[in-house]
PDB file of N, CA and C in Angstrom:
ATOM      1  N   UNK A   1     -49.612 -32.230  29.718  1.00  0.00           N
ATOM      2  CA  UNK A   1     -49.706 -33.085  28.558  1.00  0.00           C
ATOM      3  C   UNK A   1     -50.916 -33.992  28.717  1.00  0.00           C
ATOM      4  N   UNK A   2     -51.835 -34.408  27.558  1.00  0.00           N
ATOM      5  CA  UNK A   2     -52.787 -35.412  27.542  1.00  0.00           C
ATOM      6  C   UNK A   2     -52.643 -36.016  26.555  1.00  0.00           C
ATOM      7  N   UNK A   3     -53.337 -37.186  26.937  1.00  0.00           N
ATOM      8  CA  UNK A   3     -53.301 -38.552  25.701  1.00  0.00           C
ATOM      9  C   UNK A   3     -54.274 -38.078  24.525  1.00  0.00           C
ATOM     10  N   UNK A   4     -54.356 -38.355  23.311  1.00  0.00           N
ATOM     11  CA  UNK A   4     -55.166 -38.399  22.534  1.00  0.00           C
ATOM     12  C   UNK A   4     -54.962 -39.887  21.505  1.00  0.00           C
ATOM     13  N   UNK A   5     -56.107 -39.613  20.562  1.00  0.00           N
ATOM     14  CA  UNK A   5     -55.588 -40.301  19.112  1.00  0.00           C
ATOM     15  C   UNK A   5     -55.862 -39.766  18.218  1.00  0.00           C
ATOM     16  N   UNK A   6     -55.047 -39.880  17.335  1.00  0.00           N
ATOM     17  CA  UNK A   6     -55.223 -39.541  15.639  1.00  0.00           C
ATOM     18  C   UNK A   6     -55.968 -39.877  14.944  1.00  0.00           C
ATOM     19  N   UNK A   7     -56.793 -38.933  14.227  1.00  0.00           N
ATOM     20  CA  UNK A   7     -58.326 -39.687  13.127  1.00  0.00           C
ATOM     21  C   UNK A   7     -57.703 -39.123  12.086  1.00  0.00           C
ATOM     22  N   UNK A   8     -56.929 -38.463  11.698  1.00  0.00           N
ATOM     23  CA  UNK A   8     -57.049 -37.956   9.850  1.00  0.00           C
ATOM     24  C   UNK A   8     -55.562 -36.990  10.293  1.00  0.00           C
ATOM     25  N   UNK A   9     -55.768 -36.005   9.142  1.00  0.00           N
ATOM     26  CA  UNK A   9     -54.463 -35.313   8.719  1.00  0.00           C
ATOM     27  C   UNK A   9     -55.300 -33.858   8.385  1.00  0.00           C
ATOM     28  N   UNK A  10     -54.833 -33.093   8.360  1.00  0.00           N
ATOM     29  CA  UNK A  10     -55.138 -31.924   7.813  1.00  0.00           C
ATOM     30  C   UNK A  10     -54.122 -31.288   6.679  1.00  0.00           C
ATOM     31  N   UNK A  11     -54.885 -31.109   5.194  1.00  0.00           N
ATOM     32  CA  UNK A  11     -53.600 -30.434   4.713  1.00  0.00           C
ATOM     33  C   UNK A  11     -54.037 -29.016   3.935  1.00  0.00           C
ATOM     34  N   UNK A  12     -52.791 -28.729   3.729  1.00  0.00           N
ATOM     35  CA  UNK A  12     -52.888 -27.132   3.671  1.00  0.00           C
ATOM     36  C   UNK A  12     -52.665 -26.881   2.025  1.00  0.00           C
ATOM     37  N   UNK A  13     -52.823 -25.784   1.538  1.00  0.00           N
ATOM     38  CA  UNK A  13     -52.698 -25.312   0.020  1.00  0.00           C
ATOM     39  C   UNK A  13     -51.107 -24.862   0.203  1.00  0.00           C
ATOM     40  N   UNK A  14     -50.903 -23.929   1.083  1.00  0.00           N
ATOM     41  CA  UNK A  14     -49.794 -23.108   1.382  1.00  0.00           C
ATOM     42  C   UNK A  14     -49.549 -22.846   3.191  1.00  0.00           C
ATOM     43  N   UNK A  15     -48.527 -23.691   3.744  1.00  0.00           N
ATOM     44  CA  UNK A  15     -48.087 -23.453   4.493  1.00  0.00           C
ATOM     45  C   UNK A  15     -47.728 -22.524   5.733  1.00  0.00           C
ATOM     46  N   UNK A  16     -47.368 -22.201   6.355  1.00  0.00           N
ATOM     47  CA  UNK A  16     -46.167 -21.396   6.931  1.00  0.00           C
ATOM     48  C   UNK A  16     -45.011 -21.821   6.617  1.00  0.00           C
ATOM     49  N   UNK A  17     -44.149 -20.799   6.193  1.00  0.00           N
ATOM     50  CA  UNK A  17     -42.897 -21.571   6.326  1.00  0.00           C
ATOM     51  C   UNK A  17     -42.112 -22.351   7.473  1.00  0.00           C
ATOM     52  N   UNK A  18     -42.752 -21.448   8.652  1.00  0.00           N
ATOM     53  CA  UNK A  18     -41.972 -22.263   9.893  1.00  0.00           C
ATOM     54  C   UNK A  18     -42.885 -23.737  10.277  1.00  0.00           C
ATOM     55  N   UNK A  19     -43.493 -24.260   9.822  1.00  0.00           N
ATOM     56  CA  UNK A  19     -44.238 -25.650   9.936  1.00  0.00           C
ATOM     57  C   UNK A  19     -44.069 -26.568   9.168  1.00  0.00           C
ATOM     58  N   UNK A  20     -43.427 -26.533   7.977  1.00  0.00           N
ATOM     59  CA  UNK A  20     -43.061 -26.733   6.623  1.00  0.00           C
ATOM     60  C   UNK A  20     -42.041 -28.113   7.720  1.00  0.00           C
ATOM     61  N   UNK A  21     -41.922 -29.258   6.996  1.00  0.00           N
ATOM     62  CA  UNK A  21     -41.339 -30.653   7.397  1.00  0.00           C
ATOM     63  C   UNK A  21     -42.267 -30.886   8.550  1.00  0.00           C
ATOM     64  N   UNK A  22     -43.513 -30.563   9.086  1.00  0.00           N
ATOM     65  CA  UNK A  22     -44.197 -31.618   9.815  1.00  0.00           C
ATOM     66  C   UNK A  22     -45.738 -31.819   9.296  1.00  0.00           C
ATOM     67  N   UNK A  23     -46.249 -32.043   9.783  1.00  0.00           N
ATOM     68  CA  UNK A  23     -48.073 -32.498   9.544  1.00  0.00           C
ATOM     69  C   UNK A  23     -48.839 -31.822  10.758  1.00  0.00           C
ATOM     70  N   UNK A  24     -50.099 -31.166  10.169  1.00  0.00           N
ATOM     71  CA  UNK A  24     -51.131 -31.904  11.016  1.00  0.00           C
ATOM     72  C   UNK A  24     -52.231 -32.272  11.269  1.00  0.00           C
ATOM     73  N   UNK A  25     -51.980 -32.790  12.733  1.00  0.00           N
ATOM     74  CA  UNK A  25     -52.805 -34.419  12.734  1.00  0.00           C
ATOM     75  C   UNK A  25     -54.002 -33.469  13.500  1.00  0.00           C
ATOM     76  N   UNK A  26     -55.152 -34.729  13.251  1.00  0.00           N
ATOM     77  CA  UNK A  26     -56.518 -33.864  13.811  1.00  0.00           C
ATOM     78  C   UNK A  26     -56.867 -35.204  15.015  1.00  0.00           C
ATOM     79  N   UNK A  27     -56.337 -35.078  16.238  1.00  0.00           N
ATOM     80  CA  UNK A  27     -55.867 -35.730  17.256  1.00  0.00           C
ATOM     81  C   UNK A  27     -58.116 -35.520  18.340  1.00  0.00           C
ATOM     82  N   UNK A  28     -58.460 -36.885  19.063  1.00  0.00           N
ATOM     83  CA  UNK A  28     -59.314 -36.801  19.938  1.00  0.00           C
ATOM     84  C   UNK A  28     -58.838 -37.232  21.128  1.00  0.00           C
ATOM     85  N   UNK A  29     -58.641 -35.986  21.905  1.00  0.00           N
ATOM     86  CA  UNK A  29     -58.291 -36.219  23.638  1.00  0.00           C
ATOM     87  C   UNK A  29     -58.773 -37.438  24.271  1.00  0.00           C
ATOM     88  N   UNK A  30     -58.145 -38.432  25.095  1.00  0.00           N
ATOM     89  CA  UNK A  30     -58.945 -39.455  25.672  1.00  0.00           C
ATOM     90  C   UNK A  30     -58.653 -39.169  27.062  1.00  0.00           C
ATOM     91  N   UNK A  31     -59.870 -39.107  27.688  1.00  0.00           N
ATOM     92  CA  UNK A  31     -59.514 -39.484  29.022  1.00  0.00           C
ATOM     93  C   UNK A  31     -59.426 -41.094  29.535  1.00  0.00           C
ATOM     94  N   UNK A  32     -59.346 -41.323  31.016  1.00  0.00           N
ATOM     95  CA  UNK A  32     -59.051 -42.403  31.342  1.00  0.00           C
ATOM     96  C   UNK A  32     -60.316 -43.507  31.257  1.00  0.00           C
ATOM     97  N   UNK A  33     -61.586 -43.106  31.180  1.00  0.00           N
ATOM     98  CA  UNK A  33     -62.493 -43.699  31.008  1.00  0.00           C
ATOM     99  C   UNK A  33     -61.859 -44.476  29.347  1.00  0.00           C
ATOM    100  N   UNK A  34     -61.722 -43.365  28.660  1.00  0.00           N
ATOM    101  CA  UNK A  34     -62.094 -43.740  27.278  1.00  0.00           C
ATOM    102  C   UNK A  34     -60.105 -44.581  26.720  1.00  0.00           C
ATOM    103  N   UNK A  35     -59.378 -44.450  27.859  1.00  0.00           N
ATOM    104  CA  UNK A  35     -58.549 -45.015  27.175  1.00  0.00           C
ATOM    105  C   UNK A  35     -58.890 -46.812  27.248  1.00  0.00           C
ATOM    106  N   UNK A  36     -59.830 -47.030  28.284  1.00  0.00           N
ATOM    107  CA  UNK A  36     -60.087 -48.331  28.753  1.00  0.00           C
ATOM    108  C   UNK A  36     -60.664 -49.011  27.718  1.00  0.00           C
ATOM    109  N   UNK A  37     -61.464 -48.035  27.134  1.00  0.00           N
ATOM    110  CA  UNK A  37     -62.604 -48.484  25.940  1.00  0.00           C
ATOM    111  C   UNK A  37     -61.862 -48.420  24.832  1.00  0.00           C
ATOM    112  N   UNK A  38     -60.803 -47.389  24.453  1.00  0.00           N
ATOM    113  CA  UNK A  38     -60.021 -47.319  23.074  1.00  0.00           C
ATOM    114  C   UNK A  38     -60.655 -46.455  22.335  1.00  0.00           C
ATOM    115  N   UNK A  39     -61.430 -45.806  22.679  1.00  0.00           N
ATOM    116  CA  UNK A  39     -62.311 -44.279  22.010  1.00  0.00           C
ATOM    117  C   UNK A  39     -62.668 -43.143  22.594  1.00  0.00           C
ATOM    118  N   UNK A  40     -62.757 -41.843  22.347  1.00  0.00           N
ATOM    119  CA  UNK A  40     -63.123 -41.210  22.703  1.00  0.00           C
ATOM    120  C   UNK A  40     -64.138 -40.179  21.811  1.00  0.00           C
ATOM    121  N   UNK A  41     -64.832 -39.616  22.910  1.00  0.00           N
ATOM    122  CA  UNK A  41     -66.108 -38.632  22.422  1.00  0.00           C
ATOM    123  C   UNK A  41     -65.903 -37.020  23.050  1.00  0.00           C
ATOM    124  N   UNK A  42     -64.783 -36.906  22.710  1.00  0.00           N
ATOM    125  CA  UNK A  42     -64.265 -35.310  23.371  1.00  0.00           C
ATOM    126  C   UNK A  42     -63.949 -34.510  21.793  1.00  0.00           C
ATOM    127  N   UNK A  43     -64.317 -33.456  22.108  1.00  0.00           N
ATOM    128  CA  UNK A  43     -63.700 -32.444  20.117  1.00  0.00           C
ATOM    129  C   UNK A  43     -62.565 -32.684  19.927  1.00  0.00           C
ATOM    130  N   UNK A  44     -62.398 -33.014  18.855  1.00  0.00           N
ATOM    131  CA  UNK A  44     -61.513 -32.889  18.130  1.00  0.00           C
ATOM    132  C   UNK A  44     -60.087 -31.550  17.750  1.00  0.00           C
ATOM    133  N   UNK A  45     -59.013 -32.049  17.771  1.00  0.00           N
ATOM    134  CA  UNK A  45     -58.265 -30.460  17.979  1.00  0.00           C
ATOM    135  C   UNK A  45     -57.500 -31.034  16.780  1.00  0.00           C
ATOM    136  N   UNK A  46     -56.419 -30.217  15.942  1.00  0.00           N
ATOM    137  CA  UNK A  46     -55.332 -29.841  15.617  1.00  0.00           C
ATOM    138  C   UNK A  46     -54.299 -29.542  15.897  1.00  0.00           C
ATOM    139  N   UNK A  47     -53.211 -30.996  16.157  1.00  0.00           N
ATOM    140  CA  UNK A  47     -52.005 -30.755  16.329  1.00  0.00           C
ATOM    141  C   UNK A  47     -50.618 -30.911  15.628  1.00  0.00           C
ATOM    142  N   UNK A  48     -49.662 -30.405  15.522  1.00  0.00           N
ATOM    143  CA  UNK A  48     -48.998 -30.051  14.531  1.00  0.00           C
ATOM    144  C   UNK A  48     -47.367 -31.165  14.721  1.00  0.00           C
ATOM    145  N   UNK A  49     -47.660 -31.871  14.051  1.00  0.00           N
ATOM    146  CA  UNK A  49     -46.456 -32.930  14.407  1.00  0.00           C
ATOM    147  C   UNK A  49     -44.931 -33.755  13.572  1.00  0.00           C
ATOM    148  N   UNK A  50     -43.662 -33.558  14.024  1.00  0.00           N
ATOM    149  CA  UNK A  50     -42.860 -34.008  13.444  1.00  0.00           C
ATOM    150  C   UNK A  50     -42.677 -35.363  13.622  1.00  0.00           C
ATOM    151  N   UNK A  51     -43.119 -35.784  14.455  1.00  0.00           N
ATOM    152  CA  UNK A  51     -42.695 -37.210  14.980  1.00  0.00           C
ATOM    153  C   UNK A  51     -42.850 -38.475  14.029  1.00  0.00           C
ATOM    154  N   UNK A  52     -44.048 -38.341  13.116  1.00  0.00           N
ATOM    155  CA  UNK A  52     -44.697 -39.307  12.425  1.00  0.00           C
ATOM    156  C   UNK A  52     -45.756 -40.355  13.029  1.00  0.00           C
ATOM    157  N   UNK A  53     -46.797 -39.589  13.428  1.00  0.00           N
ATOM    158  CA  UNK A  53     -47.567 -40.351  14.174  1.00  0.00           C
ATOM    159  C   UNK A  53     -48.255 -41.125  12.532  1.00  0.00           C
ATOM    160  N   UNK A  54     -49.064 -41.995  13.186  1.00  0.00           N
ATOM    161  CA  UNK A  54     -50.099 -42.932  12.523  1.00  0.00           C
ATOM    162  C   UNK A  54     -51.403 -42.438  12.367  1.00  0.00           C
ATOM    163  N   UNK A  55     -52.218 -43.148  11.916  1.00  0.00           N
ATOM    164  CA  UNK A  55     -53.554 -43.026  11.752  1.00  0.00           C
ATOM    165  C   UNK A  55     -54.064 -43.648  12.748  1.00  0.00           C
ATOM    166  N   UNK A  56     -55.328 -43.626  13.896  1.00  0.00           N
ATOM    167  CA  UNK A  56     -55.569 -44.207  14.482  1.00  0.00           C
ATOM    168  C   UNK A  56     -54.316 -44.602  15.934  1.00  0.00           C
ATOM    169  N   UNK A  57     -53.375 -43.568  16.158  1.00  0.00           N
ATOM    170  CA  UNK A  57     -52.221 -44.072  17.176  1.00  0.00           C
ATOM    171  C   UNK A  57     -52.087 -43.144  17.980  1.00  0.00           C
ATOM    172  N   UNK A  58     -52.242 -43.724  19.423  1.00  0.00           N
ATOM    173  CA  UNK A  58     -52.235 -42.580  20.956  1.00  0.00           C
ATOM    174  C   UNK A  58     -50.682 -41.732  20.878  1.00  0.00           C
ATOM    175  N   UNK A  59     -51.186 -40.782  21.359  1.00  0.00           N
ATOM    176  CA  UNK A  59     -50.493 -40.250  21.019  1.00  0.00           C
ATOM    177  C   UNK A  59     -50.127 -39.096  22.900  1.00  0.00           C
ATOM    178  N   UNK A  60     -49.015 -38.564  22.866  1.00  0.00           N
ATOM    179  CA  UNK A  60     -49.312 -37.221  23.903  1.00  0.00           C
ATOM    180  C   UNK A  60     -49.007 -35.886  23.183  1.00  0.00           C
ATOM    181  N   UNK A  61     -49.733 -34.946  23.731  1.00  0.00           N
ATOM    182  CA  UNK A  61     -49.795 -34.173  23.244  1.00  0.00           C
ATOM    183  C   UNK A  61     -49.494 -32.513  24.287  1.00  0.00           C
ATOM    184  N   UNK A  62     -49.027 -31.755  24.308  1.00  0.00           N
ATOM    185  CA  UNK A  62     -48.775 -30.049  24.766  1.00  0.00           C
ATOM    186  C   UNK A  62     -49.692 -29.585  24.066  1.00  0.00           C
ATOM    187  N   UNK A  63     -50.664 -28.506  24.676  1.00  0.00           N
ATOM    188  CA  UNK A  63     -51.435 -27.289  24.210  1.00  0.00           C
ATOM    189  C   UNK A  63     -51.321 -26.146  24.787  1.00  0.00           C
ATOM    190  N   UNK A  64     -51.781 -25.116  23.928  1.00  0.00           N
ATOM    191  CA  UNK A  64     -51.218 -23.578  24.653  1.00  0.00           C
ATOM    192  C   UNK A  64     -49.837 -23.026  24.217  1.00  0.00           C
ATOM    193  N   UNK A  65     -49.771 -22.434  25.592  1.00  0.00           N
ATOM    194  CA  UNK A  65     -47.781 -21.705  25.500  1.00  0.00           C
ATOM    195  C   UNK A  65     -46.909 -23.161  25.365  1.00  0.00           C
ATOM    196  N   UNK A  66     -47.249 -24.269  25.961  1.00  0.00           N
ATOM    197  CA  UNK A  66     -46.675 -25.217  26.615  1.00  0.00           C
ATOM    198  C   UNK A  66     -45.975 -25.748  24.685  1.00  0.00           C
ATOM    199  N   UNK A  67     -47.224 -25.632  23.837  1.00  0.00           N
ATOM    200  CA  UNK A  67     -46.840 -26.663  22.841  1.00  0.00           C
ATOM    201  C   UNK A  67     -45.883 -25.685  21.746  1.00  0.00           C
ATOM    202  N   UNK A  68     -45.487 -24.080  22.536  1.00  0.00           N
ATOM    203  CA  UNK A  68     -44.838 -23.237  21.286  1.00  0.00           C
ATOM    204  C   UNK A  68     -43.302 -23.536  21.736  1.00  0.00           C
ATOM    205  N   UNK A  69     -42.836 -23.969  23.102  1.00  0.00           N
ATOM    206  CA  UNK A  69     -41.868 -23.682  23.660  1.00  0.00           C
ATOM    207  C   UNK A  69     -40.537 -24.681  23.493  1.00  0.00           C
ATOM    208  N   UNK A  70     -41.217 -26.200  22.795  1.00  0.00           N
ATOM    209  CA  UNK A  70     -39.538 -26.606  22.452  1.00  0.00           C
ATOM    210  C   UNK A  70     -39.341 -25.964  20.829  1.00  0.00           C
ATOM    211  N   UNK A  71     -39.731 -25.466  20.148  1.00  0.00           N
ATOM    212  CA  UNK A  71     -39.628 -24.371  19.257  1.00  0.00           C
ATOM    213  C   UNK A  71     -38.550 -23.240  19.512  1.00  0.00           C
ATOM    214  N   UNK A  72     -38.531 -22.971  20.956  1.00  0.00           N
ATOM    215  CA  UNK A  72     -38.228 -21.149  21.308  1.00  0.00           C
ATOM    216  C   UNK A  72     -36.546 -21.332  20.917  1.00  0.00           C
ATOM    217  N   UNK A  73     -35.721 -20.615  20.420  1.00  0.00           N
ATOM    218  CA  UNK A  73     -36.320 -18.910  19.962  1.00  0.00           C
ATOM    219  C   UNK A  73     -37.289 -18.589  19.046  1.00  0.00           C
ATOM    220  N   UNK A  74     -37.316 -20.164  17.978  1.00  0.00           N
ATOM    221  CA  UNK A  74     -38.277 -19.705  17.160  1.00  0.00           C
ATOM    222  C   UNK A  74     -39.869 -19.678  17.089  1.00  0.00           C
ATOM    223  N   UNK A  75     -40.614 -18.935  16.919  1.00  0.00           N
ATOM    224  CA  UNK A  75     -41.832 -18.590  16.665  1.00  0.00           C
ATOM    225  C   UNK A  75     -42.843 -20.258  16.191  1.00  0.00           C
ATOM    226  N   UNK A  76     -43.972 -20.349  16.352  1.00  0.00           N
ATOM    227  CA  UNK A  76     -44.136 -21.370  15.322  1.00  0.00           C
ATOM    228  C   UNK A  76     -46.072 -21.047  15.770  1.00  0.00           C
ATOM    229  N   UNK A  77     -46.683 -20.553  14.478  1.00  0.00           N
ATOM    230  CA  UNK A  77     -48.158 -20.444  14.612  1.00  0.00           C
ATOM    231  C   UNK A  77     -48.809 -21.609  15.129  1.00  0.00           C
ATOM    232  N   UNK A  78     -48.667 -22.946  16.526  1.00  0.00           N
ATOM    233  CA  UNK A  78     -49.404 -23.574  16.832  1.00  0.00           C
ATOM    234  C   UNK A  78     -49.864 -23.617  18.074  1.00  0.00           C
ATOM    235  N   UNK A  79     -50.989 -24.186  18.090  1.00  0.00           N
ATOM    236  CA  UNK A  79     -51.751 -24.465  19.532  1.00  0.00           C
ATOM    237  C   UNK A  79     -51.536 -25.729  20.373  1.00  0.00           C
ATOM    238  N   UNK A  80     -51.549 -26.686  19.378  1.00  0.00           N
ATOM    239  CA  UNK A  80     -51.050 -27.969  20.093  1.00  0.00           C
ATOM    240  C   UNK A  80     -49.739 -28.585  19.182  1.00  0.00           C
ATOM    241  N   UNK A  81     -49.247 -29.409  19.756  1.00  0.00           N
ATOM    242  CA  UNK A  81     -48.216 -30.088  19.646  1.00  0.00           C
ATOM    243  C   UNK A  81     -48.082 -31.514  19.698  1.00  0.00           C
ATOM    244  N   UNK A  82     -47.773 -32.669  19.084  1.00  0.00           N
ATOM    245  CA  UNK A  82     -47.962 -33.905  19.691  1.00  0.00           C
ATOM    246  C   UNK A  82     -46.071 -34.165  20.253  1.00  0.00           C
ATOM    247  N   UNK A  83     -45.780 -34.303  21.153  1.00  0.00           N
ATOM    248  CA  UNK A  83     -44.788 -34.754  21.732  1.00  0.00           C
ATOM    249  C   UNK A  83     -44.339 -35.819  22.059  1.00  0.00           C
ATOM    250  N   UNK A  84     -45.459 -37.234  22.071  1.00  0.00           N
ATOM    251  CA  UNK A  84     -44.566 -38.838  22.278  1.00  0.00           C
ATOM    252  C   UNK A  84     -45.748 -39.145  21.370  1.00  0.00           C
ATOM    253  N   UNK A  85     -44.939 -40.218  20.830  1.00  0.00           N
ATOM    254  CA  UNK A  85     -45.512 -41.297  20.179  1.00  0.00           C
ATOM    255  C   UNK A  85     -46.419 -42.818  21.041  1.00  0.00           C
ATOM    256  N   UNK A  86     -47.083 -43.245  21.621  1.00  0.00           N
ATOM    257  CA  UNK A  86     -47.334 -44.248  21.893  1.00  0.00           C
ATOM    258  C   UNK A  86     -47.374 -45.402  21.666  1.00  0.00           C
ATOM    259  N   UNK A  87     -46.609 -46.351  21.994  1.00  0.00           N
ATOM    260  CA  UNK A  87     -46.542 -47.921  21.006  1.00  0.00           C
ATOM    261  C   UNK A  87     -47.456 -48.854  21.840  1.00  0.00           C
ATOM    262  N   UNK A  88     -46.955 -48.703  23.077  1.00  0.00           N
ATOM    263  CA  UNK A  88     -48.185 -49.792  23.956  1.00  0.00           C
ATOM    264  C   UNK A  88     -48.599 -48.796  25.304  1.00  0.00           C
ATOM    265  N   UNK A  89     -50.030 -49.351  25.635  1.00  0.00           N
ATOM    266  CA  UNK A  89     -50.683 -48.504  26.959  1.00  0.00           C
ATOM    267  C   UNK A  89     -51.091 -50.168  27.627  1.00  0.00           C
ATOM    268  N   UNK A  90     -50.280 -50.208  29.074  1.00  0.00           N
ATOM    269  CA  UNK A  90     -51.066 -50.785  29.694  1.00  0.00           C
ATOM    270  C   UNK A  90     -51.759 -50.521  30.715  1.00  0.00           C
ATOM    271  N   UNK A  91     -53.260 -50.495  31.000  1.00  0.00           N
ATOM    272  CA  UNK A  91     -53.758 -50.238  31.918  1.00  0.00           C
ATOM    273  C   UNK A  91     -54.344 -50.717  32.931  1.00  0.00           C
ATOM    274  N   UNK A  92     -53.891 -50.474  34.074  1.00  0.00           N
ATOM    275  CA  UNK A  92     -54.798 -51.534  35.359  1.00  0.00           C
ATOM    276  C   UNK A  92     -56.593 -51.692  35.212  1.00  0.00           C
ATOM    277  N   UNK A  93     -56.837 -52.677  35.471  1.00  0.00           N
ATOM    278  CA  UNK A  93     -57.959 -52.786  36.180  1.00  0.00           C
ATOM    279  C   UNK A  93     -58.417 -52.334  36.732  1.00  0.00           C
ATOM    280  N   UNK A  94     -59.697 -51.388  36.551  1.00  0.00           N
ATOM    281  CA  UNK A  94     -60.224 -50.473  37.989  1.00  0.00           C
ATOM    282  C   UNK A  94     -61.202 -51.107  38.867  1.00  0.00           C
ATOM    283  N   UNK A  95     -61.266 -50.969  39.788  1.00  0.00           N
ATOM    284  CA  UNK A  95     -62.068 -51.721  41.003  1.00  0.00           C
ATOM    285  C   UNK A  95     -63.319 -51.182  40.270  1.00  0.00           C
ATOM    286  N   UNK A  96     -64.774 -52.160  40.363  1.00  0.00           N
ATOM    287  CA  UNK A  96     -66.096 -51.517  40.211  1.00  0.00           C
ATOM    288  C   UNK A  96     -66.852 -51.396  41.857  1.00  0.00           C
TER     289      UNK A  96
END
């Protein structure tokens, strides 16, 4: 799992039916540098989410097999997944 945040939404004309009751969000991976700063400069992905994330809100996220599998038995056409919501990050101080 990795952290990201949410910049926008993606929406569709016509669905899948098996995705149908969630969104998705067009999420930017942060690493630990960039969670310090509150931005990141990594591509942008598409992840597919029930939770109700925000605009602009960290988020974690599954990609791969990892993000088809609390789905299983059923099928579901995605690559990523957002799995927690984030309300607060606190982060230590790193030594310079």
């Amino acid at each position: 799992m990795r952290l990201g945040r949410t910049i926008g939404t993606v929406t569709l004309v016509e669905p899948h039916p098996t995705v149908r009751g969630g969104v998705f969000r067009v999420v930017v991976p942060l690493g630990a540098g960039d969670l310090a700063r509150g931005d990141g400069a990594a591509e942008p992905l598409v992840a597919w989410d029930d939770l109700g994330a925000g605009d602009d809100q960290v988020v974690g996220f599954s990609e791969g097999g990892e993000a088809a599998q609390p789905f299983r038995p059923l099928d579901k056409p995605i690559d990523a997944y957002v799995a927690l919501l984030i309300d607060r990050l606190d982060i230590a101080p790193q030594p310079t």
